[in-house]
Structures are given as C-alpha cells and as structure tokens.
PDB file of N, CA and C in Angstrom:
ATOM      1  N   UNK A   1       7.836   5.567   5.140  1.00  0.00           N
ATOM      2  CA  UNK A   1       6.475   5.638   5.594  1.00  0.00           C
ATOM      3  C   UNK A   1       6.354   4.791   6.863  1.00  0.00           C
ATOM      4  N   UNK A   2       5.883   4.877   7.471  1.00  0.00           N
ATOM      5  CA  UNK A   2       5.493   4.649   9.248  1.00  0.00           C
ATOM      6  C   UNK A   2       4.237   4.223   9.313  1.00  0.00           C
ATOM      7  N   UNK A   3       3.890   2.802  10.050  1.00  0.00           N
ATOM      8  CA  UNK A   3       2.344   3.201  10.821  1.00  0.00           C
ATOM      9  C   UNK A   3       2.110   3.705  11.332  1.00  0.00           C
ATOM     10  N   UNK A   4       2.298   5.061  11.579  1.00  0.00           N
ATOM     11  CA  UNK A   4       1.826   6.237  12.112  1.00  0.00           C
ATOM     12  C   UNK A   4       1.301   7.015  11.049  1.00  0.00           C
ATOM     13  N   UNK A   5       1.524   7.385  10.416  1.00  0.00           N
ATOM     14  CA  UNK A   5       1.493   7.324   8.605  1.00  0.00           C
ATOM     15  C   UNK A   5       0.590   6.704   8.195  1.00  0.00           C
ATOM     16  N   UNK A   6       0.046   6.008   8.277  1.00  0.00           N
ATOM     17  CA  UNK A   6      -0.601   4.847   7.405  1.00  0.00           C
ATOM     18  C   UNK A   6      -2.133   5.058   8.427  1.00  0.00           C
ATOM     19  N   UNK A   7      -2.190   5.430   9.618  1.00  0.00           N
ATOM     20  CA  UNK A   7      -3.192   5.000  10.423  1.00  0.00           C
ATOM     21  C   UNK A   7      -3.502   6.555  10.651  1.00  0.00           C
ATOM     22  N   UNK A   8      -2.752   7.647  10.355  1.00  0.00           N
ATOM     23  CA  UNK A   8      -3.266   8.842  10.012  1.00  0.00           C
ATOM     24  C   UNK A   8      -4.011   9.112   8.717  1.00  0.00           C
ATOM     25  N   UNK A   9      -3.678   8.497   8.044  1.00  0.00           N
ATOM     26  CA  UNK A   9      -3.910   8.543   6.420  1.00  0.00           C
ATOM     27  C   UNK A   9      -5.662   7.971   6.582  1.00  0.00           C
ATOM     28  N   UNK A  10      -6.059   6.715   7.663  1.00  0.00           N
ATOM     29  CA  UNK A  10      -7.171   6.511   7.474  1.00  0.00           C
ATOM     30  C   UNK A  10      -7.888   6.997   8.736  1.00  0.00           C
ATOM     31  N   UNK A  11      -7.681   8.301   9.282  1.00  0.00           N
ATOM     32  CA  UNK A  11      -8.139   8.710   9.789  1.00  0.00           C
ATOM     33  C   UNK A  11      -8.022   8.511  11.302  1.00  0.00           C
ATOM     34  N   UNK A  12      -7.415   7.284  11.844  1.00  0.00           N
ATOM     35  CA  UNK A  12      -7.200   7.665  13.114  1.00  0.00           C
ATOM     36  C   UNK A  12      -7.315   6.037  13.376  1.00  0.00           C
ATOM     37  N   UNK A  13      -7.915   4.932  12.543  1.00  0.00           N
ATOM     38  CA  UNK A  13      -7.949   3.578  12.298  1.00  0.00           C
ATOM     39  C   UNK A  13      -7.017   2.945  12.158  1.00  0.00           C
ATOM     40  N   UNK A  14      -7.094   1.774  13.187  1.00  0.00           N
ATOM     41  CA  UNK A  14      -6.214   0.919  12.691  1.00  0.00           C
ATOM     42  C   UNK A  14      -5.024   1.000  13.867  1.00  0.00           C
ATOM     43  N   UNK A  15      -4.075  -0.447  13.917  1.00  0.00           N
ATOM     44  CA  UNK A  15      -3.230  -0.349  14.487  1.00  0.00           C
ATOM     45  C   UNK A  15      -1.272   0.291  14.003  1.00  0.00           C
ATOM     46  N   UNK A  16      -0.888   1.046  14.517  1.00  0.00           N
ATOM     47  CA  UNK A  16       0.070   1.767  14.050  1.00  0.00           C
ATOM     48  C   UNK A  16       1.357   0.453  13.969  1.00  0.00           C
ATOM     49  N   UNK A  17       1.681  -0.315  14.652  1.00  0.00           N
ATOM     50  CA  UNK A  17       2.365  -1.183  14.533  1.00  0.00           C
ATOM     51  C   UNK A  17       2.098  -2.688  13.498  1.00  0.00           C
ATOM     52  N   UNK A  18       1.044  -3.039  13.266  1.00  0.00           N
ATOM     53  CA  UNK A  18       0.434  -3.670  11.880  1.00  0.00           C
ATOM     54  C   UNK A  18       0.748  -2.770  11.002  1.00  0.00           C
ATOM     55  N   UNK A  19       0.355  -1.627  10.574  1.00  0.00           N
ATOM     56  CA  UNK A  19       0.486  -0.781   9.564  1.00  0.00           C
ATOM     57  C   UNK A  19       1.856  -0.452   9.096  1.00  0.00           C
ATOM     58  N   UNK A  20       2.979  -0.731  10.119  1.00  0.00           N
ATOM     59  CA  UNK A  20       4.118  -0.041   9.674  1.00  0.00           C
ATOM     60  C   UNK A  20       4.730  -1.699   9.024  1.00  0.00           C
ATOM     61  N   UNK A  21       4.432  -2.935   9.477  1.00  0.00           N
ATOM     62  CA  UNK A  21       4.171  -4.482   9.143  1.00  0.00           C
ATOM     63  C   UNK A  21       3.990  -4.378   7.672  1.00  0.00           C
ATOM     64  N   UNK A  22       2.659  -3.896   7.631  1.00  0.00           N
ATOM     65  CA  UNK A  22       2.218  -4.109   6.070  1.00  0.00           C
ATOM     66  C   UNK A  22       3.006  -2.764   5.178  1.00  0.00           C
ATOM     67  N   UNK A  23       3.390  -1.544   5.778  1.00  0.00           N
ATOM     68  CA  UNK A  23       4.114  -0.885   4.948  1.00  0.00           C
ATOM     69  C   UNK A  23       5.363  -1.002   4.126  1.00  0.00           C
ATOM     70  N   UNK A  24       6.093  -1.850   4.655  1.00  0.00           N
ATOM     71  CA  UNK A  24       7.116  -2.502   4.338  1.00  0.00           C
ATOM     72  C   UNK A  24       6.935  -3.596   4.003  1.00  0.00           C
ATOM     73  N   UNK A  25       5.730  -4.636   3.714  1.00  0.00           N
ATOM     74  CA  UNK A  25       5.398  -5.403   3.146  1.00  0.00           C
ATOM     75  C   UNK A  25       5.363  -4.510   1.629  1.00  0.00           C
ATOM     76  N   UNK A  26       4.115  -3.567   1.292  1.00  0.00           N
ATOM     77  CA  UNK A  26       3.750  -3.145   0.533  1.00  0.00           C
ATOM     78  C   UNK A  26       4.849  -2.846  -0.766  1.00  0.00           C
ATOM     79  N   UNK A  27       5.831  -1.722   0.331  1.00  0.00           N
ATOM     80  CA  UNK A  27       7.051  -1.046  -0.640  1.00  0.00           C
ATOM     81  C   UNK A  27       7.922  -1.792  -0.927  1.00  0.00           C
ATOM     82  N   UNK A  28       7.816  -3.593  -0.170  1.00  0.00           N
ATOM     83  CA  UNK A  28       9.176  -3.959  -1.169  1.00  0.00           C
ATOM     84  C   UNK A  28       8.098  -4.887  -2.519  1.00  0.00           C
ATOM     85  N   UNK A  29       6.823  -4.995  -2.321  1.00  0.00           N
ATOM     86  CA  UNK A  29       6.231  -5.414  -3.746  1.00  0.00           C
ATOM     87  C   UNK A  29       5.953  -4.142  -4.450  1.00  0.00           C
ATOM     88  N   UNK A  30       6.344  -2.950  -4.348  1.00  0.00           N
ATOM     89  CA  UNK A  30       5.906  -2.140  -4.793  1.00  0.00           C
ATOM     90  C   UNK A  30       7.492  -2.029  -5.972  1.00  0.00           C
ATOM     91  N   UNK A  31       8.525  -1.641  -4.926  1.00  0.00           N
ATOM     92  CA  UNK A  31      10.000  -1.948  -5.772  1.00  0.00           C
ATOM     93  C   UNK A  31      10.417  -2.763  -6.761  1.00  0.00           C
ATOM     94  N   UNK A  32       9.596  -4.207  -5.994  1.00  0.00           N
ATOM     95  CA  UNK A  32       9.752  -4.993  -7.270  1.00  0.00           C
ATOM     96  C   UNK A  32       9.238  -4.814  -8.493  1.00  0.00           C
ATOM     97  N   UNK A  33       8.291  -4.641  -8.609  1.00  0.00           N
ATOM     98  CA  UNK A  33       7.072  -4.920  -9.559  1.00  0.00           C
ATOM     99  C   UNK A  33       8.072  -3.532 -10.393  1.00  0.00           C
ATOM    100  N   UNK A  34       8.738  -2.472 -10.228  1.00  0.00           N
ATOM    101  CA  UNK A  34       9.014  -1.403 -10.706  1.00  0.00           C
ATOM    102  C   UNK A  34      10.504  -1.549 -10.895  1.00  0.00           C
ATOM    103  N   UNK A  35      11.000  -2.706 -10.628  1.00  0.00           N
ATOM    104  CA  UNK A  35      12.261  -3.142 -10.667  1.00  0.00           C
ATOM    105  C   UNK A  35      13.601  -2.479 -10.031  1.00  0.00           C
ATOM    106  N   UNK A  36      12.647  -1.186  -9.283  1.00  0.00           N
ATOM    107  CA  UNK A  36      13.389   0.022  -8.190  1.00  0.00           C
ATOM    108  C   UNK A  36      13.742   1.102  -9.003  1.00  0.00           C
ATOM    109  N   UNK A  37      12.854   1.385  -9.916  1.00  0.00           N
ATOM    110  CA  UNK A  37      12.261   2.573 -10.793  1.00  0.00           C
ATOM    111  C   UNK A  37      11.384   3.499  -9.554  1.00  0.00           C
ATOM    112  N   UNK A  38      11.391   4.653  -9.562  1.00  0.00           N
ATOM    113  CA  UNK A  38      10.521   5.263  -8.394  1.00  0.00           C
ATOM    114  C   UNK A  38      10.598   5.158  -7.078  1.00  0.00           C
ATOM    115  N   UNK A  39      12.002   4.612  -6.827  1.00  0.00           N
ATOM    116  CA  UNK A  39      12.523   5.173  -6.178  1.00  0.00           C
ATOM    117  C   UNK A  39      13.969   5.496  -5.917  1.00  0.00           C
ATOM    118  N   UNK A  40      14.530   6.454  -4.720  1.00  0.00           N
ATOM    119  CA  UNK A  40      15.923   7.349  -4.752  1.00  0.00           C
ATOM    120  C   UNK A  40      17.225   6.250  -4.546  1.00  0.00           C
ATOM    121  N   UNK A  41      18.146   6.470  -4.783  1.00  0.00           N
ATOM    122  CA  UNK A  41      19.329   6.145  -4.507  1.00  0.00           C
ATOM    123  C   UNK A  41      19.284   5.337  -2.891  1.00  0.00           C
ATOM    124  N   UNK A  42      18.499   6.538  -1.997  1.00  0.00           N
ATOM    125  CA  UNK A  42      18.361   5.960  -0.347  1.00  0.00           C
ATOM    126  C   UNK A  42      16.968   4.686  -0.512  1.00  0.00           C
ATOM    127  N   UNK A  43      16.965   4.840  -2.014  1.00  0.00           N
ATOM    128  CA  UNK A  43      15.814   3.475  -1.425  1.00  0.00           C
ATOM    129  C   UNK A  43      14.460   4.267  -1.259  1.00  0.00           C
ATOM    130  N   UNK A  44      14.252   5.260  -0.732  1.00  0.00           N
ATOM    131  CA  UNK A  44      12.953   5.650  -0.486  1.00  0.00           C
ATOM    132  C   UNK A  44      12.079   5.837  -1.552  1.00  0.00           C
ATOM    133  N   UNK A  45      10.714   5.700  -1.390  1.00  0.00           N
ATOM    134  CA  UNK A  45       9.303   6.346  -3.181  1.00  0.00           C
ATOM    135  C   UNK A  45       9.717   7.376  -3.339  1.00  0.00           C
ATOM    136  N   UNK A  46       9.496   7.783  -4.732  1.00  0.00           N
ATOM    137  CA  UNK A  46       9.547   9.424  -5.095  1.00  0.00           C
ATOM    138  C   UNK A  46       7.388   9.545  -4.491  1.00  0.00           C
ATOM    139  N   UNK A  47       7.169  10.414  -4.480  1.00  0.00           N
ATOM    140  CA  UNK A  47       5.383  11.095  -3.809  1.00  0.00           C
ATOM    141  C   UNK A  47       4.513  10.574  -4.723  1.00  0.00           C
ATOM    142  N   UNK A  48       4.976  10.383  -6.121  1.00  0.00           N
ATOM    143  CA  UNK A  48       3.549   9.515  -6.490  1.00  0.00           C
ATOM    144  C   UNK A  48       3.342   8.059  -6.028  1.00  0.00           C
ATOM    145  N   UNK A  49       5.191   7.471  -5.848  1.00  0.00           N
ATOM    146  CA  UNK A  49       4.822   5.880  -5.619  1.00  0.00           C
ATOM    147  C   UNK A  49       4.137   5.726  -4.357  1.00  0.00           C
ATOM    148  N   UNK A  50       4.703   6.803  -3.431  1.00  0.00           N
ATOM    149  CA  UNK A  50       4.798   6.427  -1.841  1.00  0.00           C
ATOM    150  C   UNK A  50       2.938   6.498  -1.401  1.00  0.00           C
ATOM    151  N   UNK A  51       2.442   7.589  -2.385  1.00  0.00           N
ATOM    152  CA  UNK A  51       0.914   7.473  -2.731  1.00  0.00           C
ATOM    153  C   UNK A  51       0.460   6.138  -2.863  1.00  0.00           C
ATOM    154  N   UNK A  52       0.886   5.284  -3.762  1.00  0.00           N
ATOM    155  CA  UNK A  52       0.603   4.036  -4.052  1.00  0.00           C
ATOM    156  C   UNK A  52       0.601   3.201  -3.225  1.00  0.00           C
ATOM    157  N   UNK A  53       1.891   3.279  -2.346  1.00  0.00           N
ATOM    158  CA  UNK A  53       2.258   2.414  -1.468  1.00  0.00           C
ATOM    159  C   UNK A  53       1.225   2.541  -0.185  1.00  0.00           C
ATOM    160  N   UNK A  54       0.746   3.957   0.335  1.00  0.00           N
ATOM    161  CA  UNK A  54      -0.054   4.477   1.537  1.00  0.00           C
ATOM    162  C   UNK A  54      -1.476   3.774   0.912  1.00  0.00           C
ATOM    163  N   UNK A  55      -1.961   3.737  -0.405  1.00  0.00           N
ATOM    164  CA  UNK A  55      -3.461   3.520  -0.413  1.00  0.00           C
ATOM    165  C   UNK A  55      -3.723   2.061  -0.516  1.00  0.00           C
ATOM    166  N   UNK A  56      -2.417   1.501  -1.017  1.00  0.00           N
ATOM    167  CA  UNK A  56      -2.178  -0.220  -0.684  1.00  0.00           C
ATOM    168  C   UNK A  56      -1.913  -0.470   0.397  1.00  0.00           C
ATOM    169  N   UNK A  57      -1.344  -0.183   1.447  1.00  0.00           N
ATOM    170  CA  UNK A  57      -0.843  -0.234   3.032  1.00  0.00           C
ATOM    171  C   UNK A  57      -2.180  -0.278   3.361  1.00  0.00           C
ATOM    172  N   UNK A  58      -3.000   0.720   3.168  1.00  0.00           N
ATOM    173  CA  UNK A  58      -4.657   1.021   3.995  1.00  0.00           C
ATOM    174  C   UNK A  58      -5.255   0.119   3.611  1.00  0.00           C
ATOM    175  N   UNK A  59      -5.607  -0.493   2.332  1.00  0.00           N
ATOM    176  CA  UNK A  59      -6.332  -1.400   2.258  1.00  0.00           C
ATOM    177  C   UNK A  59      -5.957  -2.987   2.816  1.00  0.00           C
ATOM    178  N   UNK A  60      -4.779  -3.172   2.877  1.00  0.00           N
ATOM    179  CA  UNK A  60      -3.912  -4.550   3.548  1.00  0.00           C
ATOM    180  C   UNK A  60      -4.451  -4.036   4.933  1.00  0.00           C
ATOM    181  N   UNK A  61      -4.194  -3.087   5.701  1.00  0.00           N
ATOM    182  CA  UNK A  61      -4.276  -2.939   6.768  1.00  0.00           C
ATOM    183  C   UNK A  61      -5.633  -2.783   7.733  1.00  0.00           C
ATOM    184  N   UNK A  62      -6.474  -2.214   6.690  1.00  0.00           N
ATOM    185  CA  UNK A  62      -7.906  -2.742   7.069  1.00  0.00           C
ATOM    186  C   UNK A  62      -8.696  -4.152   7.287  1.00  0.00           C
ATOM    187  N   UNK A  63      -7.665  -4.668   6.231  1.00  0.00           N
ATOM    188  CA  UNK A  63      -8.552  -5.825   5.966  1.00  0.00           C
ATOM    189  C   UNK A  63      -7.631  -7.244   6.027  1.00  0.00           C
ATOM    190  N   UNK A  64      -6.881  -7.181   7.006  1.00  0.00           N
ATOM    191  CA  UNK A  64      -5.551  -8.242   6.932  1.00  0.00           C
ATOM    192  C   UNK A  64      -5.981  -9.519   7.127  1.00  0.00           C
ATOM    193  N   UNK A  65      -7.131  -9.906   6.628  1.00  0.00           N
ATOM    194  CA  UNK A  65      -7.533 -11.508   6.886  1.00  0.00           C
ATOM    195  C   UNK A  65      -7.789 -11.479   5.338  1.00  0.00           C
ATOM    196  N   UNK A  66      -7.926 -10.704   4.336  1.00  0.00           N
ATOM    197  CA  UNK A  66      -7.913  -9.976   2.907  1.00  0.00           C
ATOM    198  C   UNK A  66      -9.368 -11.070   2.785  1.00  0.00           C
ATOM    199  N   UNK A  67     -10.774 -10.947   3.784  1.00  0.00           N
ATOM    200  CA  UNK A  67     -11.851 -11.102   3.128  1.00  0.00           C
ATOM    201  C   UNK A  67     -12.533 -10.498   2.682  1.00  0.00           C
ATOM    202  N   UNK A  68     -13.285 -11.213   1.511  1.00  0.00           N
ATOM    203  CA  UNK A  68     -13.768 -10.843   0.962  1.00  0.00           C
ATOM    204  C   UNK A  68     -15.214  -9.498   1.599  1.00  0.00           C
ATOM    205  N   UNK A  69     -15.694  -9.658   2.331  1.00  0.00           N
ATOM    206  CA  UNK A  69     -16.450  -8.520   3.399  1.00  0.00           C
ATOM    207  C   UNK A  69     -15.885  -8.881   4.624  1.00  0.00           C
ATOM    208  N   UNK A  70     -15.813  -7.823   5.301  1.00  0.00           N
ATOM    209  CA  UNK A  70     -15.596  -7.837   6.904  1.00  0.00           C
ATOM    210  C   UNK A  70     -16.921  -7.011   7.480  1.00  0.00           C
ATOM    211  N   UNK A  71     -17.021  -7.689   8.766  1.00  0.00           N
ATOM    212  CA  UNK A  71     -18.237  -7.088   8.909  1.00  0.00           C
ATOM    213  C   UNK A  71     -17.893  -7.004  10.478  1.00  0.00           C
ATOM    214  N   UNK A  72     -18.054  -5.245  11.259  1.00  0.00           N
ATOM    215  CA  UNK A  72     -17.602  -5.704  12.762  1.00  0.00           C
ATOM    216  C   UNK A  72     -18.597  -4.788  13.202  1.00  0.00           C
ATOM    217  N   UNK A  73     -19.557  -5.416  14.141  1.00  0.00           N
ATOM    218  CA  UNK A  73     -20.840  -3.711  14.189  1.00  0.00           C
ATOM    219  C   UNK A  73     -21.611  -3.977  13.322  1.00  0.00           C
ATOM    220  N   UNK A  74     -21.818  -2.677  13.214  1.00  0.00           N
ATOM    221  CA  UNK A  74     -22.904  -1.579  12.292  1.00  0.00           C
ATOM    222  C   UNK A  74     -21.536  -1.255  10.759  1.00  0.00           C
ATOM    223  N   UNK A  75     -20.513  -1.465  11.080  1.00  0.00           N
ATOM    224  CA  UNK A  75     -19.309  -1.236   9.825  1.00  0.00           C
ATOM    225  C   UNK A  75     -19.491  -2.622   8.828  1.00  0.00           C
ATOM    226  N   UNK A  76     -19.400  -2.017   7.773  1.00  0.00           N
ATOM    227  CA  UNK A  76     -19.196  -3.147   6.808  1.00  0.00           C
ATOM    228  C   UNK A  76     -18.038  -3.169   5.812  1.00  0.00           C
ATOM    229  N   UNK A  77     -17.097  -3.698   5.633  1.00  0.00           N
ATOM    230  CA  UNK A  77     -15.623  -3.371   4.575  1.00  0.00           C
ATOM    231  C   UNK A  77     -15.339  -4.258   3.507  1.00  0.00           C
ATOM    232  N   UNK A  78     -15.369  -3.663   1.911  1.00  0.00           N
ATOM    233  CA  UNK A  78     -15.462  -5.117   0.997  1.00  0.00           C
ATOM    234  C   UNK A  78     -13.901  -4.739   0.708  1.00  0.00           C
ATOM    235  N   UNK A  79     -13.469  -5.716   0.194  1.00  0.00           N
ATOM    236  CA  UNK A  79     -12.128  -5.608  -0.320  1.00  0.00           C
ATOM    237  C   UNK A  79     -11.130  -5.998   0.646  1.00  0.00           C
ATOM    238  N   UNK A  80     -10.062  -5.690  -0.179  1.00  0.00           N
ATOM    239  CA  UNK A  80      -8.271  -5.237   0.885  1.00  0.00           C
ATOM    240  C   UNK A  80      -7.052  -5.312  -0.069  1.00  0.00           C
ATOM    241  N   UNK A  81      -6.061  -6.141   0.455  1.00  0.00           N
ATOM    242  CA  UNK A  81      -5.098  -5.620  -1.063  1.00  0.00           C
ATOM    243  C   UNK A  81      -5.168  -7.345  -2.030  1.00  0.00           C
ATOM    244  N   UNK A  82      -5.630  -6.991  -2.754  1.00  0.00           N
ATOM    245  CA  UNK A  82      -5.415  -8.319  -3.855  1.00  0.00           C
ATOM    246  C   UNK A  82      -4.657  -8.321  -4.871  1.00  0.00           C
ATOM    247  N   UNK A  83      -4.334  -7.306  -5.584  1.00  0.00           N
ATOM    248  CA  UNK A  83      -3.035  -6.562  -6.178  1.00  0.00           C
ATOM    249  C   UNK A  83      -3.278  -5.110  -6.100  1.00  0.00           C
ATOM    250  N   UNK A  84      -2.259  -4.217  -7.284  1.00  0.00           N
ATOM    251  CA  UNK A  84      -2.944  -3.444  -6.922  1.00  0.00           C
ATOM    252  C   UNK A  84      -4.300  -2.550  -8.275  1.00  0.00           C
ATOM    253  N   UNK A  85      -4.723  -1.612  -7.828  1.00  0.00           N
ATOM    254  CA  UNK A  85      -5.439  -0.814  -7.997  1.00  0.00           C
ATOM    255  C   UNK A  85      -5.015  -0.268  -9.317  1.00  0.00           C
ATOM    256  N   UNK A  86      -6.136   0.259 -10.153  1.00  0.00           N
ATOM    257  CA  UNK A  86      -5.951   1.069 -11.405  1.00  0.00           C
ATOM    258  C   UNK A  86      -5.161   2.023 -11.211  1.00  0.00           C
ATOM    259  N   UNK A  87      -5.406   3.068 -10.086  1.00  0.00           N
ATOM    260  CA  UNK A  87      -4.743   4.466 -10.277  1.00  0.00           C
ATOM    261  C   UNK A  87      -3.233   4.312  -9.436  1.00  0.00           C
ATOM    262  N   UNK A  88      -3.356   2.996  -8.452  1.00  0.00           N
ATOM    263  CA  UNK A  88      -1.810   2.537  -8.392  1.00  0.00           C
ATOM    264  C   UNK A  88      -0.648   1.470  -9.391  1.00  0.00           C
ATOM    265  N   UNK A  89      -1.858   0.737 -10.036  1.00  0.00           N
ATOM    266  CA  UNK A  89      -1.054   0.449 -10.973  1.00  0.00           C
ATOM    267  C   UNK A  89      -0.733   1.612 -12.464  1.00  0.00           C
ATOM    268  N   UNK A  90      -1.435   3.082 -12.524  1.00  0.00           N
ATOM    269  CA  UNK A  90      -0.737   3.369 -13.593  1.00  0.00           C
ATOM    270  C   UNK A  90       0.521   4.349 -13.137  1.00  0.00           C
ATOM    271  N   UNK A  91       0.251   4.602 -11.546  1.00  0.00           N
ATOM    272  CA  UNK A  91       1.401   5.319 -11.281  1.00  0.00           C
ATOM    273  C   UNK A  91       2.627   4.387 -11.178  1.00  0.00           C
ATOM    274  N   UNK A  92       2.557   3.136 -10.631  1.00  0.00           N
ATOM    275  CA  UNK A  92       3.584   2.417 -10.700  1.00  0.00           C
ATOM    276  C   UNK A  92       4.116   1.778 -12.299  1.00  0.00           C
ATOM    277  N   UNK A  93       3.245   2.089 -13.143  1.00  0.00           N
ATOM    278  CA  UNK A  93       3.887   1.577 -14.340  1.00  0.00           C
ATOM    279  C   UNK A  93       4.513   2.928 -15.323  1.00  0.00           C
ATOM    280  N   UNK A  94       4.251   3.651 -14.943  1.00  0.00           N
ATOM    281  CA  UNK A  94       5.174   4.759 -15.217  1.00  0.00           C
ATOM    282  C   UNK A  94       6.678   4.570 -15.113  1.00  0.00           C
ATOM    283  N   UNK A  95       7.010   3.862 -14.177  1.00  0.00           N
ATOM    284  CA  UNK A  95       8.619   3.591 -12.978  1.00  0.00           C
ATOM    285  C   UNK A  95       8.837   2.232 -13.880  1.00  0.00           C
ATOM    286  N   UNK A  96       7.834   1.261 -14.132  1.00  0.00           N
ATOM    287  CA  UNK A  96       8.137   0.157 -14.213  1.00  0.00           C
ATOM    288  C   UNK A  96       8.949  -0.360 -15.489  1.00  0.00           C
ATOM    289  N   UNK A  97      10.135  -1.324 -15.156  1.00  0.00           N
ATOM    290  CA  UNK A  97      11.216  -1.368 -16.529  1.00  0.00           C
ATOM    291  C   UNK A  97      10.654  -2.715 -16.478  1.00  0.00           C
ATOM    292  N   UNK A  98      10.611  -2.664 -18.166  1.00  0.00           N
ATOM    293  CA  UNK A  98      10.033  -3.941 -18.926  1.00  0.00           C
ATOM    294  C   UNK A  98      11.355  -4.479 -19.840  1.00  0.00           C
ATOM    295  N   UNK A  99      11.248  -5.822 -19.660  1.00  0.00           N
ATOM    296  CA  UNK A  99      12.184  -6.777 -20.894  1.00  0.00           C
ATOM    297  C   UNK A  99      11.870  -6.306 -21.936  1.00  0.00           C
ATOM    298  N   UNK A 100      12.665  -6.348 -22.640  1.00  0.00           N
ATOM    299  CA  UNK A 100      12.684  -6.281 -24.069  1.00  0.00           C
ATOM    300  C   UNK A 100      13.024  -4.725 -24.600  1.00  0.00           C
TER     301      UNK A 100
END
C-alpha cells in the first residue's frame, strides 16, 4: 500500500508522502498484533487486512498530532488512530494467533 493509496482512499486529502510514513507504520502493528497471520509469504495483507490497514492509515493520517478534535476552517475532525477499530479489530482477529 502507497500514499498514493491512502490519500486516494480519502478522497484526494492529505499528504501522499506522510501517508505512505504512516502506512508502514500501520502494517507492521498490524503484523504484529496478528503475529503475521494475514499475511503472504512476500509479507504483503491478504484484502481484508490491507482494508484494515487503509482505514487505520486514514485515520493516523488525518489526524497525526492524534487530537482529540482538530479543527482547521469551517472542518472539524474528532478522533485518529488510538488503536484499532471494531470492524478492524474483528478482521484482524480472525489472522490473530493466540498463546495457549
């Protein structure tokens, strides 16, 4: 995944070189946490993780001071990445190998 990738994904926002920063931030906490469940032999997500990884990338990448509101304008943005998300954490726990 690319910040090019990542800054298409939110529409045209955002800087493509931060984004490709936090993308590879994202996918190696994404690997871990899954212990490198979900993804290939080359290392790359299988399409549900890489999902995970793009909607965590967008939110890090919107909001890379991770406050609590950002406010620039007439725009207002709550959130960013603090872990992750319900519908990324159940795709990533699908992948994810547990002790025991």
């Amino acid at each position: 995944m690319t910040g090019a990738d990542v800054v298409a994904f939110m529409g045209g926002f955002g800087d493509a070189t931060v984004a490709g920063r936090h993308a590879q931030v994202i996918t190696t906490l994404a690997k871990s946490y899954t212990r490198g469940g979900g993804f290939t032999a080359a290392g790359e997500p299988l399409p549900d993780v890489a999902a995970a990884i793009m909607t965590a990338t967008a939110r890090l990448t919107v909001n890379p001071e991770q406050l609590i509101e950002k406010v620039t304008g007439p725009v207002s943005r709550r959130g960013g990445f603090y872990s992750w998300s319900l519908p990324e954490t159940a795709v990533l726990n699908r992948y994810r190998r547990r002790a025991g």
